[in-house]
N, C-alpha and C. Protein backbone atom coordinates (compact mmCIF):
# COMPACT_ATOMS: atom_id res chain seq x y z
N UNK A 1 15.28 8.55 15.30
CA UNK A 1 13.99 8.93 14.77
C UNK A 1 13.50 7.84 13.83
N UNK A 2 12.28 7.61 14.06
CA UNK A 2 11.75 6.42 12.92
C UNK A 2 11.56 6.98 11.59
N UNK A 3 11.59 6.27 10.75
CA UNK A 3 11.12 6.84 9.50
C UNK A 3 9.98 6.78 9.14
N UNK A 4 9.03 8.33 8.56
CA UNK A 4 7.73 7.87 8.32
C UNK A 4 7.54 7.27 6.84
N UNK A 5 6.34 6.55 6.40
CA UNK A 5 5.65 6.02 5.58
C UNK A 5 5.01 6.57 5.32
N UNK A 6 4.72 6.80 4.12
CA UNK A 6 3.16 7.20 3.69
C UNK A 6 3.03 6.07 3.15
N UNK A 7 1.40 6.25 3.16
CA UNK A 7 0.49 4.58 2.24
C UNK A 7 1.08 4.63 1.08
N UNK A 8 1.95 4.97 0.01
CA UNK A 8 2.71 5.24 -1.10
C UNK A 8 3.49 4.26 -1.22
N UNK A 9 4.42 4.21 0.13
CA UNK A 9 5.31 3.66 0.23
C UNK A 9 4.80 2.13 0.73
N UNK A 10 3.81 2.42 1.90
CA UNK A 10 3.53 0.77 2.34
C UNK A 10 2.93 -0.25 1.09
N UNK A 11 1.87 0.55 0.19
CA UNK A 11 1.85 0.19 -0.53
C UNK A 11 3.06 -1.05 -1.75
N UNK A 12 3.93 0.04 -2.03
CA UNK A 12 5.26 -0.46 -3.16
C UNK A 12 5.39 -1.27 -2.27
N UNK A 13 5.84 -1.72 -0.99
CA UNK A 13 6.62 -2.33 -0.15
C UNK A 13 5.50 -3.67 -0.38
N UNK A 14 4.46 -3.54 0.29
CA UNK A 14 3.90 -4.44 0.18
C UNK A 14 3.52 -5.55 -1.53
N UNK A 15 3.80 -4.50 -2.24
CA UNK A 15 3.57 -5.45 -4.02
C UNK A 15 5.26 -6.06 -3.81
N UNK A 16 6.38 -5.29 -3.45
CA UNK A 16 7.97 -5.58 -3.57
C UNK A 16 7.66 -6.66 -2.45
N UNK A 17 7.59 -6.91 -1.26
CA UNK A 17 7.84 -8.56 -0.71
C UNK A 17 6.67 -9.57 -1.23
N UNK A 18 5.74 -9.37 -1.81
CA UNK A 18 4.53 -10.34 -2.44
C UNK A 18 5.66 -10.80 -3.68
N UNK A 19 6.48 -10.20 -4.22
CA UNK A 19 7.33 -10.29 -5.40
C UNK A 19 6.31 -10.36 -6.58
N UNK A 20 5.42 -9.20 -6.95
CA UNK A 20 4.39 -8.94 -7.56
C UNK A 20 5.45 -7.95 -8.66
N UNK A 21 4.96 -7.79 -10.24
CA UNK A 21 5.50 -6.06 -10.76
C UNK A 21 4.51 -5.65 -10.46
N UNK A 22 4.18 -4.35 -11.03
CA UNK A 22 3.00 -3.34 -11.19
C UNK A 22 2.44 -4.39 -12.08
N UNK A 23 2.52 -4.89 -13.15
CA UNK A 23 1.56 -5.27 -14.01
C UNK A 23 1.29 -6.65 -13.67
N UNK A 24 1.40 -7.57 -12.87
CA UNK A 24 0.92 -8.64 -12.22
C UNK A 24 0.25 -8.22 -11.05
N UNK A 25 0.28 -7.02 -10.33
CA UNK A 25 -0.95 -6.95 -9.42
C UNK A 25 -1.76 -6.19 -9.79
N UNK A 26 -1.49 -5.35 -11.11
CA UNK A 26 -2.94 -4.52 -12.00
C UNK A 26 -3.47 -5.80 -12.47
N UNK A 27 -3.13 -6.55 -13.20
CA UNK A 27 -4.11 -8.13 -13.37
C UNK A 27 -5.24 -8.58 -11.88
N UNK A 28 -4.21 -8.60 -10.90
CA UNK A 28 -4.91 -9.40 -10.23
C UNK A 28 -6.04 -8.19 -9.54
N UNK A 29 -5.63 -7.12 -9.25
CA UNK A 29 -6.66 -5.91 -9.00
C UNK A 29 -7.74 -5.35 -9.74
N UNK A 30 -7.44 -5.85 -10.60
CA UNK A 30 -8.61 -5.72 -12.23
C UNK A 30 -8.07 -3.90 -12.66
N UNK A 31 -7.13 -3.05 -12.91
CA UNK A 31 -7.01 -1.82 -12.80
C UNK A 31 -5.34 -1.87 -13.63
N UNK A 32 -5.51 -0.95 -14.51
CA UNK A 32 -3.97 -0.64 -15.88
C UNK A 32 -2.92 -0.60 -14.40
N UNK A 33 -1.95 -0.89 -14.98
CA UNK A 33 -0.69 -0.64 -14.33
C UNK A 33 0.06 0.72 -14.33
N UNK A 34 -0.51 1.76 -14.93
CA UNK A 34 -0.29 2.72 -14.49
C UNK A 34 -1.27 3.55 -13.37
N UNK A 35 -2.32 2.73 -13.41
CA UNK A 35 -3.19 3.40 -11.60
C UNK A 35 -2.27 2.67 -10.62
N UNK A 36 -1.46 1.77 -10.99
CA UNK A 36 -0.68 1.09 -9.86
C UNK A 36 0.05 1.77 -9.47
N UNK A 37 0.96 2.02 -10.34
CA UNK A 37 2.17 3.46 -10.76
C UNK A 37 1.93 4.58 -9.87
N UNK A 38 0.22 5.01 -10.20
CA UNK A 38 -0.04 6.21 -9.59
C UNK A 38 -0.14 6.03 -7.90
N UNK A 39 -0.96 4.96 -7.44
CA UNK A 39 -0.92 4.92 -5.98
C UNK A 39 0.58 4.92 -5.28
N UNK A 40 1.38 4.17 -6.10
CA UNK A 40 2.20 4.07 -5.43
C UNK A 40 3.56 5.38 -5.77
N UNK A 41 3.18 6.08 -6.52
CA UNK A 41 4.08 7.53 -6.36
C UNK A 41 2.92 8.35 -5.34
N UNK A 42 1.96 8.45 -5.22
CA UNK A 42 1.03 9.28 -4.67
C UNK A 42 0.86 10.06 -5.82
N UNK A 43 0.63 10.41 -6.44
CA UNK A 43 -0.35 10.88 -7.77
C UNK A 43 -1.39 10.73 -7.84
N UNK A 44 -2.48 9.27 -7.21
CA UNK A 44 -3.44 9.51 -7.09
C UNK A 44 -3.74 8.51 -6.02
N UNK A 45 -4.94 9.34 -4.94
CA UNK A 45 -5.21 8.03 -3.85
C UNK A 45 -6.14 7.32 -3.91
N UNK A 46 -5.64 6.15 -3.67
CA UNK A 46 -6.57 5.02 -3.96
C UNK A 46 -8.06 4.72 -3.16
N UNK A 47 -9.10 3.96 -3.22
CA UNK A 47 -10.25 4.30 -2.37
C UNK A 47 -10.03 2.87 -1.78
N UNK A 48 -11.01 2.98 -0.43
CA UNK A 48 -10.08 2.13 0.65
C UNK A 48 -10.34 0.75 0.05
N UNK A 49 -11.77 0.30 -1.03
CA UNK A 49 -11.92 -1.34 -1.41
C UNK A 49 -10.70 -1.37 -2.25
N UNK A 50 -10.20 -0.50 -2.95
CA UNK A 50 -8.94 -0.93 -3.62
C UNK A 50 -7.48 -1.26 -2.25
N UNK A 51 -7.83 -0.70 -1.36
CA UNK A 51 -6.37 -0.79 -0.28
C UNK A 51 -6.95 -2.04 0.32
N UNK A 52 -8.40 -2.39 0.35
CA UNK A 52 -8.24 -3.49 1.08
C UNK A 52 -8.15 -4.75 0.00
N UNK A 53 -8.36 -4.45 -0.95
CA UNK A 53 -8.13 -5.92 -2.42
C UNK A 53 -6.48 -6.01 -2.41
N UNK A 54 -5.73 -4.60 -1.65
CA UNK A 54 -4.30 -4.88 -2.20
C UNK A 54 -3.82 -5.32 -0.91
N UNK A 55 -4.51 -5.57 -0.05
CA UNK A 55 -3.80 -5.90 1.26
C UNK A 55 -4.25 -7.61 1.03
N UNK A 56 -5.66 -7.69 0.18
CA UNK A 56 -5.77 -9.18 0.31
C UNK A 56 -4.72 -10.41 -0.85
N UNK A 57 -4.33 -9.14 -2.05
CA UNK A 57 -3.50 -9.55 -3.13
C UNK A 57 -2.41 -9.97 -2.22
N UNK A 58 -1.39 -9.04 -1.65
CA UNK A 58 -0.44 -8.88 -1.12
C UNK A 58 -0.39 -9.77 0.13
N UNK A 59 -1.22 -10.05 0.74
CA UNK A 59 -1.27 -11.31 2.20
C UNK A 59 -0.98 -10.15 3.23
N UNK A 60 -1.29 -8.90 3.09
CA UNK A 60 -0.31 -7.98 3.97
C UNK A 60 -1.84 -7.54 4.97
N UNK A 61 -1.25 -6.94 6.17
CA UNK A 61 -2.70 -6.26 7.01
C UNK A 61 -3.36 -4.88 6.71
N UNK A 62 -4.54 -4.78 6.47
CA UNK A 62 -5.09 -3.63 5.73
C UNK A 62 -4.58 -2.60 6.38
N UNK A 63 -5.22 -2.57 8.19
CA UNK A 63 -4.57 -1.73 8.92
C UNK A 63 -2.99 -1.38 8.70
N UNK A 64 -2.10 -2.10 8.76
CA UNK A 64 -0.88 -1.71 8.20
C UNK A 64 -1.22 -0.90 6.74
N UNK A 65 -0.84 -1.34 5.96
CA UNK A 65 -1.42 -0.16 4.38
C UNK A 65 -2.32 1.24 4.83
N UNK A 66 -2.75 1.10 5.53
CA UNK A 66 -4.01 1.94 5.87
C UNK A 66 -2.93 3.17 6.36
N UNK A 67 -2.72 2.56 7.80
CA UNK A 67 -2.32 3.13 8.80
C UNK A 67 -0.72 3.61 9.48
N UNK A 68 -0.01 2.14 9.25
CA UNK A 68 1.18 2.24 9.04
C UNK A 68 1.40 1.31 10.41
N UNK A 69 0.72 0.74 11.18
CA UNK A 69 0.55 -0.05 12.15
C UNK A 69 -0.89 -1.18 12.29
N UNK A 70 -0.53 -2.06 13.05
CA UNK A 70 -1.82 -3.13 12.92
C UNK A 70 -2.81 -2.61 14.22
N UNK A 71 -2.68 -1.11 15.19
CA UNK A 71 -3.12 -0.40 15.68
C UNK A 71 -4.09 0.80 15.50
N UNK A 72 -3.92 0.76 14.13
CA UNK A 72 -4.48 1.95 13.40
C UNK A 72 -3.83 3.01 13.54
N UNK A 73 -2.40 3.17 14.00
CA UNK A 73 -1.89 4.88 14.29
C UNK A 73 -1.05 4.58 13.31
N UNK A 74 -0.16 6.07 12.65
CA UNK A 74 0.42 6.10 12.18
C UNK A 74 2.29 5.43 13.32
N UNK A 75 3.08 4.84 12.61
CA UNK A 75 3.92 4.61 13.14
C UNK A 75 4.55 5.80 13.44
N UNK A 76 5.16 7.04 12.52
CA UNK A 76 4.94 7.92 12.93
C UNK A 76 4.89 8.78 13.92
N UNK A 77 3.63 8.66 14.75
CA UNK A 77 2.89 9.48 16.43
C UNK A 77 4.66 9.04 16.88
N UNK A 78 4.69 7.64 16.75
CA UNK A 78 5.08 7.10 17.89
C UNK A 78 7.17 7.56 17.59
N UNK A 79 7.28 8.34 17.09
CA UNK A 79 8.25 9.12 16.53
C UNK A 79 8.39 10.55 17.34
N UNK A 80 9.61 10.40 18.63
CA UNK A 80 9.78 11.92 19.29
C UNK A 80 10.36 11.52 20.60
């Protein structure tokens, strides 16, 4: 079985291989490091110009963050 993601997780993942903390990509996102905190526990969801500034911080594909694939599906579906 694959493991699912939530954007929570693609998120952290994506600041953890950029080798970003929370408070070097709240700098570069213009936003406290505890809204960082929050997207990335899911506490609060982020709106998509912030997922796409963190996909452009991060070098990572929006669709991936978004979606969990560069397809737009969740990786997920494809789980069964």
């Amino acid at each position: 079985m694959t493991p699912r993601f939530e954007l929570r997780d693609r998120l952290r993942k994506a600041r953890e291989v950029k080798q970003l903390s929370r408070d070097e990509l709240a700098d570069l996102l213009g936003v406290h490091r505890n809204t960082v905190a929050n997207y990335e526990t899911g506490r609060q969801s982020p709106t998509r110009a912030t997922v796409l500034a963190w996909a452009m911080v991060t070098d990572c594909p929006a669709e991936w963050l978004e979606h969990g694939d560069r397809r737009g599906r969740s990786l997920a579906h494809h789980a069964a």
